[in-house]
N, C-alpha and C. Protein backbone atom coordinates (compact mmCIF):
# COMPACT_ATOMS: atom_id res chain seq x y z
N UNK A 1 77.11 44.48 43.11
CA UNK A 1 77.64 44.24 41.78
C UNK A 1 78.84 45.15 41.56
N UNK A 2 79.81 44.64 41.00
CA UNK A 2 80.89 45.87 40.47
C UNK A 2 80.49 46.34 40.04
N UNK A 3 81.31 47.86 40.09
CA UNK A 3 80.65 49.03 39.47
C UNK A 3 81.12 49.45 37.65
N UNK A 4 82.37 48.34 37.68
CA UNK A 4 83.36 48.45 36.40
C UNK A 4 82.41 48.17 35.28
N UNK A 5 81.68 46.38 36.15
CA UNK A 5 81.15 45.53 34.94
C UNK A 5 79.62 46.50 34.56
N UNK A 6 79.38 46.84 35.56
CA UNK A 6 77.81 48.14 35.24
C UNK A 6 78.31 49.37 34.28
N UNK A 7 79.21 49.66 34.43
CA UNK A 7 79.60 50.82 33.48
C UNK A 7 80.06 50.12 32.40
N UNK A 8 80.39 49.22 32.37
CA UNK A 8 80.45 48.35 31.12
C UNK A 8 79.12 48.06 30.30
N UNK A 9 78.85 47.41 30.75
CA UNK A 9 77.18 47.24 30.47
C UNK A 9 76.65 48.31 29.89
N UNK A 10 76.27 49.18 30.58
CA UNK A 10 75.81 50.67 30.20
C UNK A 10 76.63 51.35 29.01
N UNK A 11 78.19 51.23 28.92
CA UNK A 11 78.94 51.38 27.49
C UNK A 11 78.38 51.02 26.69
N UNK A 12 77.99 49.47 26.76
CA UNK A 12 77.62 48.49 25.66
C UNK A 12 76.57 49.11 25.48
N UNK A 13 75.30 49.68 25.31
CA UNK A 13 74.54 50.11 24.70
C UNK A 13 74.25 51.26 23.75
N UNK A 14 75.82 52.40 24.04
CA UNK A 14 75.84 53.49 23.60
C UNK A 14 77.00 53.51 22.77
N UNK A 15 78.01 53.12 22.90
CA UNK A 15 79.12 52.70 22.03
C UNK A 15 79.42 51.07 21.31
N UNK A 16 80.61 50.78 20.79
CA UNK A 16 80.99 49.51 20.16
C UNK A 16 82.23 49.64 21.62
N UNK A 17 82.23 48.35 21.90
CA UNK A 17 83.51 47.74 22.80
C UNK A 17 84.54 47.28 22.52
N UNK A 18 85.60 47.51 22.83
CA UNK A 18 86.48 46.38 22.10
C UNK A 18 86.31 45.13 22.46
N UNK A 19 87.23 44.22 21.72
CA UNK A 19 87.20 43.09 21.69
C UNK A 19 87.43 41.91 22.93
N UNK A 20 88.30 42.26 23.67
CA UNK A 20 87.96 41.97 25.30
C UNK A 20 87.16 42.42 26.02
N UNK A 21 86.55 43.56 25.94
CA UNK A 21 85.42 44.54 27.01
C UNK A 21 84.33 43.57 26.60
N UNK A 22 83.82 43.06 25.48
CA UNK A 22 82.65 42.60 24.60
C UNK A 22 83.11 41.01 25.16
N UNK A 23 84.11 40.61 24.98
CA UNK A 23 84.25 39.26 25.61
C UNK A 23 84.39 38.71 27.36
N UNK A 24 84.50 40.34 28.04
CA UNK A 24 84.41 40.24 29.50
C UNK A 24 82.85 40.47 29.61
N UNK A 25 82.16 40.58 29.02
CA UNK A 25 80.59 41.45 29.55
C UNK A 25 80.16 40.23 29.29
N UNK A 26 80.09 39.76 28.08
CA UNK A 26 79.17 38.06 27.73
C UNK A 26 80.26 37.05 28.93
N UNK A 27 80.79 36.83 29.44
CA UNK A 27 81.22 35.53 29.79
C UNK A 27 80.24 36.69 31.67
N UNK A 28 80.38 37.38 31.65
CA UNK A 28 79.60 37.86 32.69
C UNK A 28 78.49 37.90 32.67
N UNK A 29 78.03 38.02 31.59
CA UNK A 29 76.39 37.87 31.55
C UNK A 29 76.21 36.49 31.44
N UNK A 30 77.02 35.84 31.22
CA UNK A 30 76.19 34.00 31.67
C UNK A 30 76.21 33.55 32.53
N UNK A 31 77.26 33.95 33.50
CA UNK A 31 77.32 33.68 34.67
C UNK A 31 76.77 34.60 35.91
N UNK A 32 76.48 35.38 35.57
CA UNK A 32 75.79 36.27 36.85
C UNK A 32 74.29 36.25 36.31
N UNK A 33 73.23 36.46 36.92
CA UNK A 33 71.67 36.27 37.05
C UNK A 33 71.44 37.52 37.29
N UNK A 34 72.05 38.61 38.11
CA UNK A 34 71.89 39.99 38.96
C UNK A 34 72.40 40.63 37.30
N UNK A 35 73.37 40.41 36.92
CA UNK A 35 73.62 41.99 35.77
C UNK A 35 73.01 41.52 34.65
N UNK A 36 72.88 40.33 33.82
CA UNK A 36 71.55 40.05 33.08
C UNK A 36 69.97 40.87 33.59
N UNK A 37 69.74 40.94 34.95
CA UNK A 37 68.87 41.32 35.42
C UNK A 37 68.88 42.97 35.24
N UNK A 38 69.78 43.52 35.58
CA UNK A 38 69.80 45.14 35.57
C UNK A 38 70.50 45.16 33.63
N UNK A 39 70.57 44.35 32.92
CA UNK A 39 70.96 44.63 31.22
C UNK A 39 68.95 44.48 30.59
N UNK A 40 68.28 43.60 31.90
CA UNK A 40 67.02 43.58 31.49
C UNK A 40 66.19 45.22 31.71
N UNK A 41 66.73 45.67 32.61
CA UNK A 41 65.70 47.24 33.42
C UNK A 41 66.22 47.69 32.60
N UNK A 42 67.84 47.94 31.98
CA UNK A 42 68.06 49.04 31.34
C UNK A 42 67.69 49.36 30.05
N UNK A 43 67.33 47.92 29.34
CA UNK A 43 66.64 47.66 28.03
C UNK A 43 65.42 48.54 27.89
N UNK A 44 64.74 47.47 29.20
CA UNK A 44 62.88 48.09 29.41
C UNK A 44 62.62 49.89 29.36
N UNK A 45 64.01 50.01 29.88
CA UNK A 45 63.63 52.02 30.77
C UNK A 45 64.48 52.76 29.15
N UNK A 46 64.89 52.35 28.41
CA UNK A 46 65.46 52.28 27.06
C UNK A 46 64.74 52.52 26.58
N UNK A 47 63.50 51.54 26.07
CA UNK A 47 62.46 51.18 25.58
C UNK A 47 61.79 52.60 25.51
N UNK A 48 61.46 52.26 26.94
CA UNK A 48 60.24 53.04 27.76
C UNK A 48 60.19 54.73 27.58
N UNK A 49 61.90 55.00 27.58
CA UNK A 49 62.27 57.08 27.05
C UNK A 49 62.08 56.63 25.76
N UNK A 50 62.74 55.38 24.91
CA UNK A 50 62.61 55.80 23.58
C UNK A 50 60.99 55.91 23.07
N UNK A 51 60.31 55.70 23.55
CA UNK A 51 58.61 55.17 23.00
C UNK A 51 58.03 56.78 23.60
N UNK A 52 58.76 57.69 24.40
CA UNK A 52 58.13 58.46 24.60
C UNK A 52 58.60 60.37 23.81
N UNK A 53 57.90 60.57 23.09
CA UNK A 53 57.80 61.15 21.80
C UNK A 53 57.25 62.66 22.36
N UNK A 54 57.70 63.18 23.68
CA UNK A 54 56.92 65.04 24.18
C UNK A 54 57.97 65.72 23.21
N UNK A 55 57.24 66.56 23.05
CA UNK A 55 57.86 67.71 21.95
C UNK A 55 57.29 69.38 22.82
N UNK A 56 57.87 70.26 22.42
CA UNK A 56 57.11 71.32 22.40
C UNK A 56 56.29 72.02 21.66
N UNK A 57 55.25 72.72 21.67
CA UNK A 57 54.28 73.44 20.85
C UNK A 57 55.30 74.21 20.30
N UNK A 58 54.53 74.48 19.04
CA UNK A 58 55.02 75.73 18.47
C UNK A 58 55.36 77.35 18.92
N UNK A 59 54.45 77.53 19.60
CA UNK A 59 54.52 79.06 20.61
C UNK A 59 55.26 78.59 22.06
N UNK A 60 55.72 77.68 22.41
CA UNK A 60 56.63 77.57 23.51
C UNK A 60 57.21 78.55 24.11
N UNK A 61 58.22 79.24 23.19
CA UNK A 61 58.75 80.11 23.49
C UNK A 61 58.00 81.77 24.05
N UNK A 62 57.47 82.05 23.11
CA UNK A 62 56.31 83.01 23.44
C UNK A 62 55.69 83.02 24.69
N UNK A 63 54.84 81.71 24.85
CA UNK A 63 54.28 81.27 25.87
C UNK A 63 55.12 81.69 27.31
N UNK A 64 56.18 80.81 27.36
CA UNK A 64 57.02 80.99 28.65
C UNK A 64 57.21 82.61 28.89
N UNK A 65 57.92 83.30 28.03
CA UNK A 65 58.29 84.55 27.61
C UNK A 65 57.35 85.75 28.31
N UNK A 66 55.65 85.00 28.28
CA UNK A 66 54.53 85.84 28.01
C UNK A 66 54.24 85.30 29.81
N UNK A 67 53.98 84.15 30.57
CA UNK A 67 54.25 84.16 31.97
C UNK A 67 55.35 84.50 32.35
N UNK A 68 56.57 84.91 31.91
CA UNK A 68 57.19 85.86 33.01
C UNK A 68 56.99 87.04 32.89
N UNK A 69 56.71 87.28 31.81
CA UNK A 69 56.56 88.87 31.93
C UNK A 69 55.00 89.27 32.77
N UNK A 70 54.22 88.32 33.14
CA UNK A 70 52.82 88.29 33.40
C UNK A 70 53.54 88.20 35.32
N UNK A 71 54.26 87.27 35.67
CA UNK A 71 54.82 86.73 37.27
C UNK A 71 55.09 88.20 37.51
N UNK A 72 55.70 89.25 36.64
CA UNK A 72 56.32 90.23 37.05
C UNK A 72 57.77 89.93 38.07
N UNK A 73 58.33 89.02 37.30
CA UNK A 73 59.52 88.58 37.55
C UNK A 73 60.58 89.48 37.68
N UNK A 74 60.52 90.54 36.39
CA UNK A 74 61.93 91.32 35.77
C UNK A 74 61.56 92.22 37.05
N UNK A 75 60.41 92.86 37.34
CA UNK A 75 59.87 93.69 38.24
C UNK A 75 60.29 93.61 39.46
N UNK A 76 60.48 92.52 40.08
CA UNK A 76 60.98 92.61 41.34
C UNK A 76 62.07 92.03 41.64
N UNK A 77 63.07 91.88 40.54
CA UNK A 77 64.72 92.00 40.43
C UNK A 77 64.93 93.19 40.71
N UNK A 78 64.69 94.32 39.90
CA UNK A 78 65.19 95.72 39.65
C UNK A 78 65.15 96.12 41.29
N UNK A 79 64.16 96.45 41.89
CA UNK A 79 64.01 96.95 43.42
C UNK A 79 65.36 96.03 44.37
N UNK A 80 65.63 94.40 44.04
CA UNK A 80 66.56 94.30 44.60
C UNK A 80 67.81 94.55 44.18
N UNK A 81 67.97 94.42 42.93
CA UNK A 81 69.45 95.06 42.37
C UNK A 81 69.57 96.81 43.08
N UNK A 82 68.41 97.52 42.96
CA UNK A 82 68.95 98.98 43.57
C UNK A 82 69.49 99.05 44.86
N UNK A 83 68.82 98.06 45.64
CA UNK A 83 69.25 97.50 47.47
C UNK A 83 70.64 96.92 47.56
N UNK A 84 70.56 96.42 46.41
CA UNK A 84 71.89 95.74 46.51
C UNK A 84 73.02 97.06 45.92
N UNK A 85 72.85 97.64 45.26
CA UNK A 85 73.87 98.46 44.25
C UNK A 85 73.99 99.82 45.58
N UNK A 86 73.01 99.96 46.60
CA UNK A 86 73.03 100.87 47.59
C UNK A 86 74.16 100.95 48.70
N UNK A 87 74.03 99.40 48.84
CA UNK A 87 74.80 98.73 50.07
C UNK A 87 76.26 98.75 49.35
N UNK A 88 76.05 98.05 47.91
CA UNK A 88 78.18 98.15 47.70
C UNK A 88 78.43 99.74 47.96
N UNK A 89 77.49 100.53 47.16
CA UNK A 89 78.26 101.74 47.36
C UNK A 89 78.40 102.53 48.75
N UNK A 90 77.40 102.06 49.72
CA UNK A 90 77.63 102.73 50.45
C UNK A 90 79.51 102.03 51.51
N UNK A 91 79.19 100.73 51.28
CA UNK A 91 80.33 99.97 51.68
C UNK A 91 81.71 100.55 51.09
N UNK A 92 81.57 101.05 49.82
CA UNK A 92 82.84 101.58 49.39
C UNK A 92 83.18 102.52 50.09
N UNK A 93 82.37 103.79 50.20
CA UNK A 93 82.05 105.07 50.84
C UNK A 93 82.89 105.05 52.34
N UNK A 94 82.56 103.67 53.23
CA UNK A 94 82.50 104.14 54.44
C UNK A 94 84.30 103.15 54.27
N UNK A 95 84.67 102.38 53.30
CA UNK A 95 85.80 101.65 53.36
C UNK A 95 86.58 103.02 52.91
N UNK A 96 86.19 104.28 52.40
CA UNK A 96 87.63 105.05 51.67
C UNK A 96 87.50 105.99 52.57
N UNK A 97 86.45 106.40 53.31
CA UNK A 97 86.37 107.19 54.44
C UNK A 97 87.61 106.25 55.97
N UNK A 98 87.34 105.65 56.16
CA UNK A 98 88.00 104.94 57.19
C UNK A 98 89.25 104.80 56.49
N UNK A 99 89.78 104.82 55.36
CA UNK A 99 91.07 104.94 54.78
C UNK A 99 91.74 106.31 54.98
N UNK A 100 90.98 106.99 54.73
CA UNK A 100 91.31 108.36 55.22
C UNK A 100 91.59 109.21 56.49
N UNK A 101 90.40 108.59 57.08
CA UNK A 101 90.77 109.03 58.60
C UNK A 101 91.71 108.36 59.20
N UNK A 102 92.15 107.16 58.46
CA UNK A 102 93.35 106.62 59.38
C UNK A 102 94.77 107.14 58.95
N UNK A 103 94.73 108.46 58.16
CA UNK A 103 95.90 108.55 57.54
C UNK A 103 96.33 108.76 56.22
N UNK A 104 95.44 107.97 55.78
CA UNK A 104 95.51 107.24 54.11
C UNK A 104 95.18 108.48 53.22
N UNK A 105 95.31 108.63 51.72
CA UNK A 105 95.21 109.57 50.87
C UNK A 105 94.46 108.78 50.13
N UNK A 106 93.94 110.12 49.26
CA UNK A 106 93.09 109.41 48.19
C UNK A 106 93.59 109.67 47.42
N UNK A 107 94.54 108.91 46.88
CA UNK A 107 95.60 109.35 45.38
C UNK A 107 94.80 107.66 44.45
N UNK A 108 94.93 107.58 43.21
CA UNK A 108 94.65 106.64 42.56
C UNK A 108 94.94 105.58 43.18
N UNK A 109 96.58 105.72 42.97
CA UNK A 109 97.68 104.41 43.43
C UNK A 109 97.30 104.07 44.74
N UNK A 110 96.39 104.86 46.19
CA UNK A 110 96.06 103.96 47.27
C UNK A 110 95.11 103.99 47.20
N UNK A 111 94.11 104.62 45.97
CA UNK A 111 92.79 103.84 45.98
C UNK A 111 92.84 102.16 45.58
N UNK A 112 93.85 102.12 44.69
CA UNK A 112 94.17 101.00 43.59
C UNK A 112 94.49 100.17 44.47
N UNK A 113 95.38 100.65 45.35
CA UNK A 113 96.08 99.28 46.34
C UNK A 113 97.55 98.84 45.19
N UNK A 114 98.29 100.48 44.64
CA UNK A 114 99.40 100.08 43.76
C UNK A 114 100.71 100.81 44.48
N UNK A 115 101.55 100.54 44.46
CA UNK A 115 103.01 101.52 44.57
C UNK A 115 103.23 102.32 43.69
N UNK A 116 103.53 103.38 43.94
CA UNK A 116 103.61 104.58 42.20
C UNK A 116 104.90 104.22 42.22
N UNK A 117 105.43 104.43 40.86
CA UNK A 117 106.68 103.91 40.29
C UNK A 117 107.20 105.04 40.18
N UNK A 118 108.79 104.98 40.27
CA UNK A 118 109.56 106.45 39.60
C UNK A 118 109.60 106.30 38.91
N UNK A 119 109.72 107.52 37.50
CA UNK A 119 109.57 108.19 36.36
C UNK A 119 110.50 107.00 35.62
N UNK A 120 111.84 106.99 36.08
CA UNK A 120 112.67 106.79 35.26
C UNK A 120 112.44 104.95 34.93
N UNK A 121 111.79 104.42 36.27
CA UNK A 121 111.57 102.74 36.46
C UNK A 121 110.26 102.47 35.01
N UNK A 122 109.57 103.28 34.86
CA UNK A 122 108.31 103.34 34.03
C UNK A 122 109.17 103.58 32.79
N UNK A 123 110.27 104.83 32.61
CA UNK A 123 110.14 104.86 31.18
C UNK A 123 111.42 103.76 30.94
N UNK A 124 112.20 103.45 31.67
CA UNK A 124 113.06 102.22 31.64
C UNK A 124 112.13 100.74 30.94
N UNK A 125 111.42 100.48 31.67
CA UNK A 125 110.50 99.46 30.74
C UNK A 125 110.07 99.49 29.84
N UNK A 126 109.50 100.65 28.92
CA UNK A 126 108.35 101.05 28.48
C UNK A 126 109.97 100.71 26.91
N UNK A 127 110.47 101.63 27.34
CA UNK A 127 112.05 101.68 26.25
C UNK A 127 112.83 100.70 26.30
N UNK A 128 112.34 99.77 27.15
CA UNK A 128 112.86 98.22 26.86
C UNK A 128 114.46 98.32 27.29
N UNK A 129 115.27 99.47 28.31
CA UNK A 129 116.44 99.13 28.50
C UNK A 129 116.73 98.31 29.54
């Protein structure tokens, strides 16, 4: 089936069409047997969510709230966030060490990965000349 006239179809139930879209879908629905057929499932399965009425309890929230804190969920984040927060730092550690031994300084500007500017280039901007 085209996929135009199905998304058409499926429009037609949730919006208004214009006036050719609404006159291409009916001269298609009399002549095809297959998208009458899937305008029939989509009716039925329509039907079928609208007739079905789950809600949540009142304590829902609580409830959920009250099994995670019970899974001990938050509990065994923390142990991996410290594993994890171990490894960046130690990764930084051994990246400014190897910066160093190759030469490198530990000034801001090559921690930063910046060029320091001369005095006069900084206050030239700053004074807008």
């Amino acid at each position: 089936m085209d996929e135009k006239l199905s998304d058409l179809l499926i429009r037609s139930f949730d919006e208004e069409l214009t006036f050719e879209e609404q006159v291409r879908l009916d001269n298609v629905l009399k002549n095809s047997e297959e998208l009458r057929s899937e305008k029939k499932q989509l009716l039925l399965m329509r039907e079928l969510i609208g007739n079905n009425k789950n809600s949540f309890g009142p304590n829902f929230s609580s409830e959920v709230m009250a099994r995670i804190n019970e899974s001990g969920f938050s509990s065994g984040i923390f142990p991996l966030f410290k594993k994890i927060a171990f490894a960046g730092a130690a990764s930084i550690i051994i990246l400014l060490g190897l910066h160093v031994w190759s030469g490198g300084s530990l000034s801001l500007e090559s921690i930063l990965g910046v060029e320091s500017a001369a005095q006069d280039v900084v206050t030239f901007n700053v004074m807008g000349h």
